[in-house]
C-alpha atoms as a PDB file:
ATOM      1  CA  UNK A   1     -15.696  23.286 -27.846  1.00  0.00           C
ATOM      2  CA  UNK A   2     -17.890  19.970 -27.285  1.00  0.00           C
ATOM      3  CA  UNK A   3     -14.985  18.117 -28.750  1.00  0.00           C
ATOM      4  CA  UNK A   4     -12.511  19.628 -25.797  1.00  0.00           C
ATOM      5  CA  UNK A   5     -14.904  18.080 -23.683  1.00  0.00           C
ATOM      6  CA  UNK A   6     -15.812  15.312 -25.250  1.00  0.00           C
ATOM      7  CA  UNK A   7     -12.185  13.806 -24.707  1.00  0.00           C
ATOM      8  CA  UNK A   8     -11.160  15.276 -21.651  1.00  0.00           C
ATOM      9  CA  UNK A   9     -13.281  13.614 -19.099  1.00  0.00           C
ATOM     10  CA  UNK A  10     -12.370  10.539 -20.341  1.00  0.00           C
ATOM     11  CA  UNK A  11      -9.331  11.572 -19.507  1.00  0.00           C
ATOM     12  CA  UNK A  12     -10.035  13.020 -16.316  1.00  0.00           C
ATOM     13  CA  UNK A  13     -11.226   9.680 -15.267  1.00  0.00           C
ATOM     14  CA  UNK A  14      -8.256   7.709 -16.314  1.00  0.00           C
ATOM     15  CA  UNK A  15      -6.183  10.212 -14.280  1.00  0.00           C
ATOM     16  CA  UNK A  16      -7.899  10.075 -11.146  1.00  0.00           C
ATOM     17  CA  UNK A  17      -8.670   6.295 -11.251  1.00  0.00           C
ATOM     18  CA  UNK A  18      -4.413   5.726 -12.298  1.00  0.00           C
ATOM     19  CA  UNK A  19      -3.772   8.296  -8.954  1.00  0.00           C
ATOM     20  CA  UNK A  20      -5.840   5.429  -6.730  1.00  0.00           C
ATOM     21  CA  UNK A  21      -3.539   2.496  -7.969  1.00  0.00           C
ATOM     22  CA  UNK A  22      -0.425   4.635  -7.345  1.00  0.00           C
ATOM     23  CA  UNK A  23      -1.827   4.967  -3.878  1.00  0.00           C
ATOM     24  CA  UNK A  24      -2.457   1.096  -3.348  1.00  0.00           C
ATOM     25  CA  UNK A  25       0.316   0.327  -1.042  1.00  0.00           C
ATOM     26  CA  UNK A  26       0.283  -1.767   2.260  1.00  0.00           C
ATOM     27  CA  UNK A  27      -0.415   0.772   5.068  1.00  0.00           C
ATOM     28  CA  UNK A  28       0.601  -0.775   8.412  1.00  0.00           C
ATOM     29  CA  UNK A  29      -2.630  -0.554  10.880  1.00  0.00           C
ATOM     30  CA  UNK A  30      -0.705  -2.120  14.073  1.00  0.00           C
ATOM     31  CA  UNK A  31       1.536  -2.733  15.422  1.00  0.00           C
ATOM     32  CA  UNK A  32       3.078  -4.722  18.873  1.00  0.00           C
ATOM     33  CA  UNK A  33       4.732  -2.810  20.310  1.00  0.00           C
ATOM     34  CA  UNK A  34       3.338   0.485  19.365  1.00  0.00           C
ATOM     35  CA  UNK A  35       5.204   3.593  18.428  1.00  0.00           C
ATOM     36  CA  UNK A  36       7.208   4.852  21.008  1.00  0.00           C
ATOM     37  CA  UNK A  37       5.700   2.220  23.468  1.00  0.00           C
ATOM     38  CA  UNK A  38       7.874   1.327  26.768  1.00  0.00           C
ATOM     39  CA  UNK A  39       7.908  -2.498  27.021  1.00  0.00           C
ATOM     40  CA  UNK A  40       8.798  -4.231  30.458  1.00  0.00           C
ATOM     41  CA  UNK A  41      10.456  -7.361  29.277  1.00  0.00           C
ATOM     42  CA  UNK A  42      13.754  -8.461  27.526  1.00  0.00           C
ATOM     43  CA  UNK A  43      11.521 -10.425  25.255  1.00  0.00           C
ATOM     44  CA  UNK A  44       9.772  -8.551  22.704  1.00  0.00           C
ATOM     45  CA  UNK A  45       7.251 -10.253  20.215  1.00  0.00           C
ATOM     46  CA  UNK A  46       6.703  -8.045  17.597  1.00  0.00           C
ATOM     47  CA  UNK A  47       3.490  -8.460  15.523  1.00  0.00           C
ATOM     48  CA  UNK A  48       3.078  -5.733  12.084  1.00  0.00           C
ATOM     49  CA  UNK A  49      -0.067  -5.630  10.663  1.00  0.00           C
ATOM     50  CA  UNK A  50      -1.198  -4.161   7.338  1.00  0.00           C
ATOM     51  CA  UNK A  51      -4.778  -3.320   5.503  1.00  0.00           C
ATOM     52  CA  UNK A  52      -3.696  -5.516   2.556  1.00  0.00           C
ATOM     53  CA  UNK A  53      -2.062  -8.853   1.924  1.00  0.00           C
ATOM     54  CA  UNK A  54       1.815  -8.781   1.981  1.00  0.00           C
ATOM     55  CA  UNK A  55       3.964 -11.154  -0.176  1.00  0.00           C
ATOM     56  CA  UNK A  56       5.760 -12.519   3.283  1.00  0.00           C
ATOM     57  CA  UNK A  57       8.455 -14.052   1.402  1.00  0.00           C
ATOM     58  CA  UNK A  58       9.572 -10.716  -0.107  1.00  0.00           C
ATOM     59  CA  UNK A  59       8.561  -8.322   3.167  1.00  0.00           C
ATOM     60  CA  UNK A  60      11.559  -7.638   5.851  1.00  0.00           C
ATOM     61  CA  UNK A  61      11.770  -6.805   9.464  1.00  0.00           C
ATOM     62  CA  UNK A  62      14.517  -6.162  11.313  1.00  0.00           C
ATOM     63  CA  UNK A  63      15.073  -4.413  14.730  1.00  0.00           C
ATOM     64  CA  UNK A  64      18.312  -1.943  15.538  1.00  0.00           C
ATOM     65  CA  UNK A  65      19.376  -0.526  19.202  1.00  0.00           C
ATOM     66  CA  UNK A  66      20.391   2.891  19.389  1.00  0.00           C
ATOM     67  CA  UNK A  67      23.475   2.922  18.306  1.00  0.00           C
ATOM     68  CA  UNK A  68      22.340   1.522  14.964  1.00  0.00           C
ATOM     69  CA  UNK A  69      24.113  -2.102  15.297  1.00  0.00           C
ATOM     70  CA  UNK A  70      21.542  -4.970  13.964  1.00  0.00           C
ATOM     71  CA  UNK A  71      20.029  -6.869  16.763  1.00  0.00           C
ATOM     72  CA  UNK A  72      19.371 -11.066  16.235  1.00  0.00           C
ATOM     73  CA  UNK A  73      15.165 -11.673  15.694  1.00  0.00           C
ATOM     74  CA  UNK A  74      13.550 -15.070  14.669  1.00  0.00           C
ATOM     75  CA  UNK A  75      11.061 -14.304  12.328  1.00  0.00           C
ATOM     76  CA  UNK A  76       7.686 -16.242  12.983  1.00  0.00           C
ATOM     77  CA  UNK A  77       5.251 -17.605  10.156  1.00  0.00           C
ATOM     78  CA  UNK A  78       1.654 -15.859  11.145  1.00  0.00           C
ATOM     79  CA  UNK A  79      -1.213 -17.864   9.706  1.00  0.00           C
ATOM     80  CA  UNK A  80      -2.557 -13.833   8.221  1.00  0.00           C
ATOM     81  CA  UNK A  81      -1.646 -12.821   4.909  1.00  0.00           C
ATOM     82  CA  UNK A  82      -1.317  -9.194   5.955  1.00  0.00           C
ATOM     83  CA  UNK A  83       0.697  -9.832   9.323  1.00  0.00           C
ATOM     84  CA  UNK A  84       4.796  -9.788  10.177  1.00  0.00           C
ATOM     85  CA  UNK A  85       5.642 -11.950  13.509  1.00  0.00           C
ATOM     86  CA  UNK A  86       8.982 -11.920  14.739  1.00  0.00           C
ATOM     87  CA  UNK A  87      10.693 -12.260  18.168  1.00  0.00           C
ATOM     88  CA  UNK A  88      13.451 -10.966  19.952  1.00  0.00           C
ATOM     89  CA  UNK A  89      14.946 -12.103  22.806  1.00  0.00           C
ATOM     90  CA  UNK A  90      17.711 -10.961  25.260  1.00  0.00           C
ATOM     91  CA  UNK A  91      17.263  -7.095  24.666  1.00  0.00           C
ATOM     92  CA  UNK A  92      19.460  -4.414  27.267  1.00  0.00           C
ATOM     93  CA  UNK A  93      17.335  -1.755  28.522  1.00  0.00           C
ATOM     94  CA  UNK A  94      17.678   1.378  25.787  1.00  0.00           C
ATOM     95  CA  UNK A  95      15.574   2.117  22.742  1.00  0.00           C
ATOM     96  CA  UNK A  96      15.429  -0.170  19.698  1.00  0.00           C
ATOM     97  CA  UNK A  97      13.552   0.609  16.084  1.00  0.00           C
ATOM     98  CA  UNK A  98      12.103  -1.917  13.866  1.00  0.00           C
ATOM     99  CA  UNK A  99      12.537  -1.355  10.329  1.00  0.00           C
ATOM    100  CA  UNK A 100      10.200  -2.755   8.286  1.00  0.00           C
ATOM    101  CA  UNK A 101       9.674  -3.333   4.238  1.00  0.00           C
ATOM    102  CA  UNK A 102       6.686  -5.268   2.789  1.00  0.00           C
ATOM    103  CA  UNK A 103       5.857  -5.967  -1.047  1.00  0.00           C
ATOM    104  CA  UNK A 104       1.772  -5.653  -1.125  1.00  0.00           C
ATOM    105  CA  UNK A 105      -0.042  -8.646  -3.163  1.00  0.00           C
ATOM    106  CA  UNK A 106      -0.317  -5.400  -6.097  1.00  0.00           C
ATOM    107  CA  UNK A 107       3.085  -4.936  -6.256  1.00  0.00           C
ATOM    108  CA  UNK A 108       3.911  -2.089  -4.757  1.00  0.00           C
ATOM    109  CA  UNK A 109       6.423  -1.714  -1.297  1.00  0.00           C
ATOM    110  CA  UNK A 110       5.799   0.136   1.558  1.00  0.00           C
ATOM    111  CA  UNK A 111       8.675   0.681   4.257  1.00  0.00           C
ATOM    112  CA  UNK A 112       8.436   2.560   7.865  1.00  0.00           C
ATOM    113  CA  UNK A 113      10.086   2.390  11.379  1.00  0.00           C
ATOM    114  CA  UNK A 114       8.442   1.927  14.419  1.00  0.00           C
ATOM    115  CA  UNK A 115      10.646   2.907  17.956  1.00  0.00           C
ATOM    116  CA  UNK A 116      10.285   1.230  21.347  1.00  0.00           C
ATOM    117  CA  UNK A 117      12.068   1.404  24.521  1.00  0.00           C
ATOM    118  CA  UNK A 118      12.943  -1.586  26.621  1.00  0.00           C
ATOM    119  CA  UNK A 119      12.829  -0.705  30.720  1.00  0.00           C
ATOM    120  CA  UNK A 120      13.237  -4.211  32.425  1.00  0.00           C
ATOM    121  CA  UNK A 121      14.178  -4.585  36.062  1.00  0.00           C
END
């Protein structure tokens, strides 16, 4: 019976410590606009932040209108290794989502959507 113990927390420990890598993907924290945020301008800066570093050159963000149809944004350098800038310009009033991939400095990608509504005069 010591021996069944003697091995398994070993491998109890391998399990729960392999469960926190699998885990280790870039949350986003921020983000400008926020969720479901109404924003009074036909120029949006959008700003994602994350609790890790991000491998920029790999991450994606790209904004959609309602219907779906892709919608032009000029994607800023941001001097933080755990930050997405972009900028869009010209937006219609109506709702638009930003869709969002990033590759973490560990490896591992994390992807989400965040939804805004545009209500200029």
């Amino acid at each position: 019976m010591t021996r069944f113990f003697g091995w398994t927390a070993p491998l109890a420990l391998m399990f729960l410590a392999g469960s926190q890598l699998a885990f280790a993907h870039a949350m986003l924290v921020h983000s400008s606009p926020a969720d479901q945020a109404v924003v009074h301008s036909h120029q949006v800066s959008i700003a994602l932040s994350y609790d890790s570093r991000i491998e920029t050159r790999r991450s994606t963000v790209k904004l959609t209108d309602a219907a779906g149809r892709p919608v032009p944004l000029q994607v800023e350098h941001s001097a933080k290794p755990s930050e997405l800038n972009a900028v869009a310009r010209g937006l219609a009033n109506g709702k638009y989502q930003i869709h969002w991939q990033v590759l973490a400095s560990d490896g591992h990608i994390s992807r989400g959507d965040v939804t805004f509504t545009v209500a200029a005069q």
